[in-house]
C-alpha atoms as a PDB file:
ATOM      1  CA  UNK A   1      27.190  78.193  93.904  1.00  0.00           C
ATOM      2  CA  UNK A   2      26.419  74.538  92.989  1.00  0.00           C
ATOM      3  CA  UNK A   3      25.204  73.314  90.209  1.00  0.00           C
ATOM      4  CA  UNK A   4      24.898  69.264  89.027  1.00  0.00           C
ATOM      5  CA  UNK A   5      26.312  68.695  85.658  1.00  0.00           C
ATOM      6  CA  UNK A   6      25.980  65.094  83.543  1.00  0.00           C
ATOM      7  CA  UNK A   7      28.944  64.008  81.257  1.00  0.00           C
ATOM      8  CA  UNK A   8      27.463  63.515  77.742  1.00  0.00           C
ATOM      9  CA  UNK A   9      28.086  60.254  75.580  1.00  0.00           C
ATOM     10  CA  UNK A  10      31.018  62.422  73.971  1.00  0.00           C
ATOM     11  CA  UNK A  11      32.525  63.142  77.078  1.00  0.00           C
ATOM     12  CA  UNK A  12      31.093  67.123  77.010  1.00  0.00           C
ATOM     13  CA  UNK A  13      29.641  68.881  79.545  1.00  0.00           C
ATOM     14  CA  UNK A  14      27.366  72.334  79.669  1.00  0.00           C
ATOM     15  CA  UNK A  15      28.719  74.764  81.765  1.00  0.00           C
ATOM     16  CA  UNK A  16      25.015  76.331  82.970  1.00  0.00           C
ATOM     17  CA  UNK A  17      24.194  79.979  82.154  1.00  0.00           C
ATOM     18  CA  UNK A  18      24.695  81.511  85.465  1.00  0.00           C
ATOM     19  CA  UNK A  19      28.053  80.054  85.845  1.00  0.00           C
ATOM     20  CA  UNK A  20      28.799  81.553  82.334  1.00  0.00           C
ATOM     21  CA  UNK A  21      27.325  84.914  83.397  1.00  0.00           C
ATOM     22  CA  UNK A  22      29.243  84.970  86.524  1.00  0.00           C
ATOM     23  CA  UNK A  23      32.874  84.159  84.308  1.00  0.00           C
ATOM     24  CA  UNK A  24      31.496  86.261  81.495  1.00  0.00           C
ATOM     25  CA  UNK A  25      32.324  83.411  79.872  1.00  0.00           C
ATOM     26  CA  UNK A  26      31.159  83.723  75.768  1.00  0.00           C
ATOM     27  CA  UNK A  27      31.491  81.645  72.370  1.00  0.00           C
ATOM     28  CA  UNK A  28      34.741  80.640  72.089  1.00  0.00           C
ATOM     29  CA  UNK A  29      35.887  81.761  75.437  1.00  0.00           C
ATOM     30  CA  UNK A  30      39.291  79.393  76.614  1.00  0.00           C
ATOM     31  CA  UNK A  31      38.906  77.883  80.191  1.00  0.00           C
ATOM     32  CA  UNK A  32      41.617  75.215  81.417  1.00  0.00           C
ATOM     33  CA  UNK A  33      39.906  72.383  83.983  1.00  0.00           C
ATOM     34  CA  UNK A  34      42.315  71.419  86.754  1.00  0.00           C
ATOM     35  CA  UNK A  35      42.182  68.365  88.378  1.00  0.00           C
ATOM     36  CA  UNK A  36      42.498  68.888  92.656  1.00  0.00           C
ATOM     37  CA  UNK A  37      41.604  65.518  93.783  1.00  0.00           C
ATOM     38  CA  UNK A  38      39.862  62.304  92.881  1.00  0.00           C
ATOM     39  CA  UNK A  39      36.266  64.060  93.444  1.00  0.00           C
ATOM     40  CA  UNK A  40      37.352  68.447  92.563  1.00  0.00           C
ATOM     41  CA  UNK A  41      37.957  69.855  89.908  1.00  0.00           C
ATOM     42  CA  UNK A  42      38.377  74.141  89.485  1.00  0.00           C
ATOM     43  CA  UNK A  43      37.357  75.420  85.673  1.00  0.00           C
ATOM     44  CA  UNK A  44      39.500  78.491  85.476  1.00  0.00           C
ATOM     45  CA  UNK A  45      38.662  81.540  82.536  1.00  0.00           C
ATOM     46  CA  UNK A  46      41.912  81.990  81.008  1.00  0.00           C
ATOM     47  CA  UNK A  47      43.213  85.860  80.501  1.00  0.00           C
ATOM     48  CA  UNK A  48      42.720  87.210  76.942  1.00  0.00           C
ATOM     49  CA  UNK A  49      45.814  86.795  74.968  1.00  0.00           C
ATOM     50  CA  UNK A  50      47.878  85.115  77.204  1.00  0.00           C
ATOM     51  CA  UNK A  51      48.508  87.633  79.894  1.00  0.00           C
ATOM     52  CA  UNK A  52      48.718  85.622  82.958  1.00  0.00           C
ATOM     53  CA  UNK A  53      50.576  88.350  85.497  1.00  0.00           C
ATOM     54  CA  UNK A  54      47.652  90.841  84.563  1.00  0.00           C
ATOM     55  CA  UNK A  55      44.734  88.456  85.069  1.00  0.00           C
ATOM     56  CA  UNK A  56      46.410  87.584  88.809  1.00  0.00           C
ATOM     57  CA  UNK A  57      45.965  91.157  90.040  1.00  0.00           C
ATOM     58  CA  UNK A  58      44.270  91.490  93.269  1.00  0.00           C
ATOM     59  CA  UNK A  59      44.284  88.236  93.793  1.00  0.00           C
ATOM     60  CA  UNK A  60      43.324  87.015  96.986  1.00  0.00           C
ATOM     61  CA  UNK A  61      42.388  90.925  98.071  1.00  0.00           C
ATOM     62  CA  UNK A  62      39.316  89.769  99.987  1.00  0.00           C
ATOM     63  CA  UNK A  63      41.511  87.252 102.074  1.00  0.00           C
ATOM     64  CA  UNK A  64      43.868  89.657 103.099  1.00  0.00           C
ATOM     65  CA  UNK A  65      41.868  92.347 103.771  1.00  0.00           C
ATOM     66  CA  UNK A  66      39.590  90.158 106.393  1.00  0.00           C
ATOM     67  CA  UNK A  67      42.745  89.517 107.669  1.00  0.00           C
ATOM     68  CA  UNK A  68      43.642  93.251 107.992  1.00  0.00           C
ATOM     69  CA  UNK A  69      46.138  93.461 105.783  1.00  0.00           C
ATOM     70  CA  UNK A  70      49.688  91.404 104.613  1.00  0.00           C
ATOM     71  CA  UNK A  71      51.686  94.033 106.819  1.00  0.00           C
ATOM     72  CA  UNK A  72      49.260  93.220 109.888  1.00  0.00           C
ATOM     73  CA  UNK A  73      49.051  89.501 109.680  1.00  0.00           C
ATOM     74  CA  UNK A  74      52.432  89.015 108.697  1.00  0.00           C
ATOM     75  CA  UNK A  75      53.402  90.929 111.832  1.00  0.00           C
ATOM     76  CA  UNK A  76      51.172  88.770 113.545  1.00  0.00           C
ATOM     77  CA  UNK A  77      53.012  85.454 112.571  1.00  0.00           C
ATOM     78  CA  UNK A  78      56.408  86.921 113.394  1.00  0.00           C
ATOM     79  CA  UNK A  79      54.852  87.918 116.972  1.00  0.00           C
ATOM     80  CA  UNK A  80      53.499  84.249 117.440  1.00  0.00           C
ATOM     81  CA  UNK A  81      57.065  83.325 117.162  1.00  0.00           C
ATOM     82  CA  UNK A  82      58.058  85.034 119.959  1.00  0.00           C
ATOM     83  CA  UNK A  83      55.913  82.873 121.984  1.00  0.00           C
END
């Protein structure tokens, strides 16, 4: 999902609503902004209270289950050694 944003005079920007939605982002809500390169940036919800570990779990779950699984494509790396 892209969406153009402009950098007000103050140096704010409006996070649109559908981005908001998607983050169930709210008033108030804390989000860091981490800078990847000269040209990315990712805006990141942070976990209620602090609670880093539990806000990480499942991470990644889609990649690793298109890749059939840690056990499988960890096997698969060792196996490609072999080679």
């Amino acid at each position: 999902m892209k969406r153009s944003l402009k950098i007000s005079s103050k140096n704010q920007i409006v996070i649109p609503a559908l981005v908001r939605e998607r983050l169930n982002l709210r008033k108030g809500a804390a989000v860091s902004l981490y800078a990847v390169d000269s040209n990315h940036a990712i805006l990141v919800k942070q976990p209620k209270k602090g609670n880093y570990v539990e806000s990480m779990v499942g991470l990644g779950k889609k990649t690793w289950d298109k890749l059939g699984g840690a056990d499988k494509y960890i096997q698969g790396e060792r196996d490609s050694w072999d080679k």
